[in-house]
N, C-alpha and C. Protein backbone atom coordinates (compact mmCIF):
# COMPACT_ATOMS: atom_id res chain seq x y z
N UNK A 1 0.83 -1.20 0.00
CA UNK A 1 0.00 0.00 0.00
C UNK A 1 0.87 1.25 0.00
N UNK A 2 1.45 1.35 0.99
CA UNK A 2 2.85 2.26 0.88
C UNK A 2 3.53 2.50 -0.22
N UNK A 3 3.73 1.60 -1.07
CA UNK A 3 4.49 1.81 -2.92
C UNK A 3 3.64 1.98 -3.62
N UNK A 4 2.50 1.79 -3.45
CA UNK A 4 1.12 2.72 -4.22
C UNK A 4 1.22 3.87 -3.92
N UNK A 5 1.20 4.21 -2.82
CA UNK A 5 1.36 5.98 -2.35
C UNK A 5 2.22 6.88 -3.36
N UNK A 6 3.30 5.89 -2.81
CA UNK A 6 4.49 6.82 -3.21
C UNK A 6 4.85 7.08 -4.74
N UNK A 7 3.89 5.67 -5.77
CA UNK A 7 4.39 6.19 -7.00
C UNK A 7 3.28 7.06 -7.26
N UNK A 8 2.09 7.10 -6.67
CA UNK A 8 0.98 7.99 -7.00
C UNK A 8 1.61 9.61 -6.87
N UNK A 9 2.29 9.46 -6.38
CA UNK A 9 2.52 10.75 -5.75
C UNK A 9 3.91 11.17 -6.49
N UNK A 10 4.40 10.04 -6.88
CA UNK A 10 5.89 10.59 -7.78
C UNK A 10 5.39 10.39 -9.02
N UNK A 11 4.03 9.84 -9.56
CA UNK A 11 3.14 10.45 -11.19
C UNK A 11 2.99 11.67 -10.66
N UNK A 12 2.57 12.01 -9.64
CA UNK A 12 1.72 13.55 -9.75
C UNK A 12 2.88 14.30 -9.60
N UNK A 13 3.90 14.58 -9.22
CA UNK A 13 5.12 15.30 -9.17
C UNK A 13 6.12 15.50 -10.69
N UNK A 14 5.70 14.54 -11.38
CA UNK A 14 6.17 14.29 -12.63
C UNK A 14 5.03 15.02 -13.78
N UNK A 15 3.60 14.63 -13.88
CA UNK A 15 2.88 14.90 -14.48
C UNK A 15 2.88 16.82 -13.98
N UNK A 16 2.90 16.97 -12.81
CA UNK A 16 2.90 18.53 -12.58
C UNK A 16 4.12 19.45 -13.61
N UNK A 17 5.26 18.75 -13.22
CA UNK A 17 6.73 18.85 -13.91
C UNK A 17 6.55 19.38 -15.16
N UNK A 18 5.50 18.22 -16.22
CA UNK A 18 5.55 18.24 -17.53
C UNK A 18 4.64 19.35 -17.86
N UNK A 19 3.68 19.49 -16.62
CA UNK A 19 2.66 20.28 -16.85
C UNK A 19 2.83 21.40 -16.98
N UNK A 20 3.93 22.07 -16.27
CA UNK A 20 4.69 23.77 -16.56
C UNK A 20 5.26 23.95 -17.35
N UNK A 21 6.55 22.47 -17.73
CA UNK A 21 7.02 22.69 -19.00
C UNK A 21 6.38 22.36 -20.67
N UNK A 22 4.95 22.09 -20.48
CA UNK A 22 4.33 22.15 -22.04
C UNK A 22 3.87 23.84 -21.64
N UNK A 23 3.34 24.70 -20.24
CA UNK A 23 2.97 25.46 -20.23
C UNK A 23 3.94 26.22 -20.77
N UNK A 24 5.43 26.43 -20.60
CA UNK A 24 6.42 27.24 -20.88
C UNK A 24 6.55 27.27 -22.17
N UNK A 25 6.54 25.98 -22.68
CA UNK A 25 6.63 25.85 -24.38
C UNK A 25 5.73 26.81 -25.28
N UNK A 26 4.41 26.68 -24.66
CA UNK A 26 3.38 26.93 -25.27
C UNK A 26 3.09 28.58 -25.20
N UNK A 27 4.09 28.77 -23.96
CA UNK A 27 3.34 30.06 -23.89
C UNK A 27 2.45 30.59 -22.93
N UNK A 28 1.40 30.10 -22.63
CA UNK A 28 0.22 30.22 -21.46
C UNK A 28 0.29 29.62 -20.04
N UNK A 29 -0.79 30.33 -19.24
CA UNK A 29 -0.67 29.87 -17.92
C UNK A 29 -0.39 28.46 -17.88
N UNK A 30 0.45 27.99 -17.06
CA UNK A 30 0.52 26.72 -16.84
C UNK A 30 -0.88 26.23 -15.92
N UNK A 31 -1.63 27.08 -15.24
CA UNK A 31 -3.29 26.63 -14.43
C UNK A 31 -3.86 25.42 -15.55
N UNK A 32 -3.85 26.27 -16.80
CA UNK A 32 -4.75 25.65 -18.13
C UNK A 32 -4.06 23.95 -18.15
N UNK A 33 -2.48 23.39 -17.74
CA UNK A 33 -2.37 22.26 -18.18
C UNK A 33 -2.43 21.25 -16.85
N UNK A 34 -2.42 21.96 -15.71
CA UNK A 34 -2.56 21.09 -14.70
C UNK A 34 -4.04 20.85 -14.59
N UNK A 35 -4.67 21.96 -14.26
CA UNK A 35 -6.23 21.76 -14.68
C UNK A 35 -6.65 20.75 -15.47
N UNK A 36 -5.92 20.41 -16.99
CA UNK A 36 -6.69 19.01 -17.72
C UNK A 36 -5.87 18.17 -17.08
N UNK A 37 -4.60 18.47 -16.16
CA UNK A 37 -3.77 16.58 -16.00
C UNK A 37 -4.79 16.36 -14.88
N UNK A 38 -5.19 17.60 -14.11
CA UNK A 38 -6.25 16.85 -13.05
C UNK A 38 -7.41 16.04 -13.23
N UNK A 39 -8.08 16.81 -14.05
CA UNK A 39 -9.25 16.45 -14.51
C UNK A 39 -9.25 14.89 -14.94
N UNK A 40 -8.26 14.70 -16.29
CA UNK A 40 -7.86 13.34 -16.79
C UNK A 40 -7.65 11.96 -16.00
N UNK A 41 -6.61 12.51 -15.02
CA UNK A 41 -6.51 11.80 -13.28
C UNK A 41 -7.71 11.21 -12.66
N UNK A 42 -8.31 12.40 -12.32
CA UNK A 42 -9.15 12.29 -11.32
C UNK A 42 -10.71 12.02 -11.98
N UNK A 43 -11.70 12.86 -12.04
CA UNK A 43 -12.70 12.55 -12.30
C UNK A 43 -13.30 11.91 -13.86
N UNK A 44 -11.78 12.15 -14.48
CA UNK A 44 -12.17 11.31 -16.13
C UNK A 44 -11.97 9.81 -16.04
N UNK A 45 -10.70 9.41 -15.39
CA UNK A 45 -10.55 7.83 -15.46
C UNK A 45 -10.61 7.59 -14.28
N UNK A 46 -10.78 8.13 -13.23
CA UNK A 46 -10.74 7.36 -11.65
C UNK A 46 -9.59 7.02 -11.06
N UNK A 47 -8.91 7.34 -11.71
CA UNK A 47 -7.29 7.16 -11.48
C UNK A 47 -6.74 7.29 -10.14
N UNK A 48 -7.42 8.50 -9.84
CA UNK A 48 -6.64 9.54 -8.57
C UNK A 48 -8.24 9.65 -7.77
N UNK A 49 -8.06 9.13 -6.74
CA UNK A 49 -9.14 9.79 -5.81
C UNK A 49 -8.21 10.71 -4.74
N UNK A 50 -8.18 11.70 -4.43
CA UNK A 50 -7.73 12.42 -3.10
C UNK A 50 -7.75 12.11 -1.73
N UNK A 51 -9.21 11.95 -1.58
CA UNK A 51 -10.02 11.60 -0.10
C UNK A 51 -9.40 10.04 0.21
N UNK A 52 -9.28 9.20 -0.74
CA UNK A 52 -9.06 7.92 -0.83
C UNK A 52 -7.19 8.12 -0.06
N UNK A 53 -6.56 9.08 -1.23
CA UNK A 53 -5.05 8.66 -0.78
C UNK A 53 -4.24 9.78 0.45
N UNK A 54 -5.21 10.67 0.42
CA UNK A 54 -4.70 11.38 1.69
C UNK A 54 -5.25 11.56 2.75
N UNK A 55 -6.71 11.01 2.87
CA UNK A 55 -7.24 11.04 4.27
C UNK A 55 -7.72 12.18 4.95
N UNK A 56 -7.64 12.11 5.95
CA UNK A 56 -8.10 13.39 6.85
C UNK A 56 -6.49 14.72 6.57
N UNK A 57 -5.47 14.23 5.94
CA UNK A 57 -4.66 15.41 5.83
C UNK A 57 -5.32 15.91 4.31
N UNK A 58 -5.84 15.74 3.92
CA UNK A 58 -6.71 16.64 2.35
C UNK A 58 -6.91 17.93 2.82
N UNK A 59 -7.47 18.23 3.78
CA UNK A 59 -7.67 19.70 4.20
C UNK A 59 -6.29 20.32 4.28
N UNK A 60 -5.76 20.17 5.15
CA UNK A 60 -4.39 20.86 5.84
C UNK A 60 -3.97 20.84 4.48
N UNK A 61 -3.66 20.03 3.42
CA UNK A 61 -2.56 20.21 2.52
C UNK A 61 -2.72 21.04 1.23
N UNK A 62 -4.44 21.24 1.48
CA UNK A 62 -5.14 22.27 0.70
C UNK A 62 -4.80 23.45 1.23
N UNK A 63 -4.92 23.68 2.30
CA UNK A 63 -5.08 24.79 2.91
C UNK A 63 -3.63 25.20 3.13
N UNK A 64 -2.05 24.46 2.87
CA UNK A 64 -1.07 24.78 2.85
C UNK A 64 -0.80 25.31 1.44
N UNK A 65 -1.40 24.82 0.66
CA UNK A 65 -0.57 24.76 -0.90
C UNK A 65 -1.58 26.00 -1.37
N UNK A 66 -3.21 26.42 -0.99
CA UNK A 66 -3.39 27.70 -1.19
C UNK A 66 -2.58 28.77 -0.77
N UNK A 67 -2.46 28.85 0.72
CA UNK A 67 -1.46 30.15 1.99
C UNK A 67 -0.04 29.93 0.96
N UNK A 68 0.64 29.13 0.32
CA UNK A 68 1.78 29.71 -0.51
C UNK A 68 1.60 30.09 -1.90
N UNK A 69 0.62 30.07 -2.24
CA UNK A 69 -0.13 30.37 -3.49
C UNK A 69 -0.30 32.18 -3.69
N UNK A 70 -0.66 32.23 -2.11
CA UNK A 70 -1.05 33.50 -1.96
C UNK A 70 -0.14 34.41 -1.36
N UNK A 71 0.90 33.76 -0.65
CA UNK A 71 2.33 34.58 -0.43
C UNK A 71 3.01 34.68 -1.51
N UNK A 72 3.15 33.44 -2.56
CA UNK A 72 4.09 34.36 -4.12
C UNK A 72 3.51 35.10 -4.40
N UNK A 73 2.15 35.16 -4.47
CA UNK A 73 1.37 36.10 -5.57
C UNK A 73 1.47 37.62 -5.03
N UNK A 74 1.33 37.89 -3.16
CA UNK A 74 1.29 38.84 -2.94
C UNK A 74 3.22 39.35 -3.06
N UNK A 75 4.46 38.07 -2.88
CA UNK A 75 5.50 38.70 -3.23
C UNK A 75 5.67 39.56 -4.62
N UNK A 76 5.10 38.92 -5.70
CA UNK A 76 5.44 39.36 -6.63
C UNK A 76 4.26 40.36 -7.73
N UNK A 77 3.44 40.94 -6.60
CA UNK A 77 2.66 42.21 -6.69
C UNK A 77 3.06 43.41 -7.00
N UNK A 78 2.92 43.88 -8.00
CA UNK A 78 3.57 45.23 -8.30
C UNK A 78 2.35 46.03 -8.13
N UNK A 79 2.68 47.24 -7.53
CA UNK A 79 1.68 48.18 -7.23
C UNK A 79 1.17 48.97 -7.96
N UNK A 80 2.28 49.34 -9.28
CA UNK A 80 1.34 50.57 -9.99
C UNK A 80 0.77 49.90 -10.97
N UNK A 81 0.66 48.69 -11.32
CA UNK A 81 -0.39 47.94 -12.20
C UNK A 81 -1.47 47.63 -11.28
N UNK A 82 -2.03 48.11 -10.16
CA UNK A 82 -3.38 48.21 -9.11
C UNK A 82 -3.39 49.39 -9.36
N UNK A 83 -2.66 50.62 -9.24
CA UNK A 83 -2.98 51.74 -9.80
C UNK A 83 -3.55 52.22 -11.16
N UNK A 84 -3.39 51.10 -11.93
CA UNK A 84 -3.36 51.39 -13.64
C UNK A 84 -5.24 50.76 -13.65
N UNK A 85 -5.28 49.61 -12.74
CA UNK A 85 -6.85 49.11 -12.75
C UNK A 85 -7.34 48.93 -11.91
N UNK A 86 -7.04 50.80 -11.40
CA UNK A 86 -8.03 51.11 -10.27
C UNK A 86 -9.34 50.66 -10.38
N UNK A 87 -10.08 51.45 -10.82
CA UNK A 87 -11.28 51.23 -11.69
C UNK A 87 -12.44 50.07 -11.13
N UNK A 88 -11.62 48.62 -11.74
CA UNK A 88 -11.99 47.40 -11.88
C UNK A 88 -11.76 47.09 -10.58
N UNK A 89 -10.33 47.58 -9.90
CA UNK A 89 -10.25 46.85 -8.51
C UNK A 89 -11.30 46.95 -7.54
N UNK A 90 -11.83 48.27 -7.87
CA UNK A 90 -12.58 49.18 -6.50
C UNK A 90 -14.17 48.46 -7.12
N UNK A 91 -14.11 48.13 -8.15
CA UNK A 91 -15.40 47.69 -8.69
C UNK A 91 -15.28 45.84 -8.25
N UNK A 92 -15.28 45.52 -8.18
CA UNK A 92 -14.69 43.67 -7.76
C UNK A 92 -14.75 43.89 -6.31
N UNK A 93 -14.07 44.93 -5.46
CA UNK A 93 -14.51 44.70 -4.23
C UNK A 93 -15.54 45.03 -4.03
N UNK A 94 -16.23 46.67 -4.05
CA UNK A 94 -17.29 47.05 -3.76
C UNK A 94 -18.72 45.96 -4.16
N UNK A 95 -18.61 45.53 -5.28
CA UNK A 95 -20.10 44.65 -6.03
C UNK A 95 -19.57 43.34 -6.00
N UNK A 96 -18.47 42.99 -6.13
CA UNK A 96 -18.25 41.65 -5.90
C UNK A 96 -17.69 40.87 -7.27
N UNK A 97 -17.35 41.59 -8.57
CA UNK A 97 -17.48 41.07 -9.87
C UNK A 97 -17.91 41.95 -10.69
C-alpha cells in the first residue's frame, strides 16, 4: 500500500513537472495544463481519488498549498499595475465582480 502511495505521488510530481514545461513551451498559464492533468486523473478515469489517498490530511494540505499560493502572488505584486486598474479593482470589491 505504501508503494502505491508513493508512486501515485511521484506520477503527480512528474505529471505537474511536464505540466509547466508544455505550459512554458506553449506560452500560457501553466493553471490551463494542470487543470486538464487533473481532470484526466481524477474525475475522467478514476485514477486519482484524493479523499481515498490522503485522508483526513486533504484539508491541511489544501489549505497549505493555497497560503503559498497567496504569499508568491502577494511577493510578486507590483503596485502601480493596481494603480493602472483602479477602476476594476474598487469595482470587484465594492459589487463583488
Amino acid at each position: 500500500m505504501e508503494t502505491k502511495i508513493t508512486l501515485i505521488l511521484m506520477l503527480i510530481g512528474v505529471l505537474s513537472t511536464f505540466s509547466q514545461l508544455f505550459a512554458w513551451w506553449f506560452r500560457i498559464p501553466s493553471i490551463l495544463f494542470l487543470l486538464i492533468t487533473g481532470a484526466i486523473l481524477g474525475p475522467f478515469t478514476g485514477f486519482l481519488n484524493p479523499d481515498e489517498l490522503f485522508g483526513d490530511l486533504l484539508f491541511p494540505i489544501i489549505s497549505l498549498a493555497v497560503s503559498v499560493i497567496l504569499f508568491e502572488g502577494s511577493l510578486t505584486l507590483k503596485f502601480n499595475q493596481i494603480k493602472d486598474q483602479k477602476h476594476h479593482f474598487l469595482k470587484f470589491i465594492a459589487i463583488g465582480g
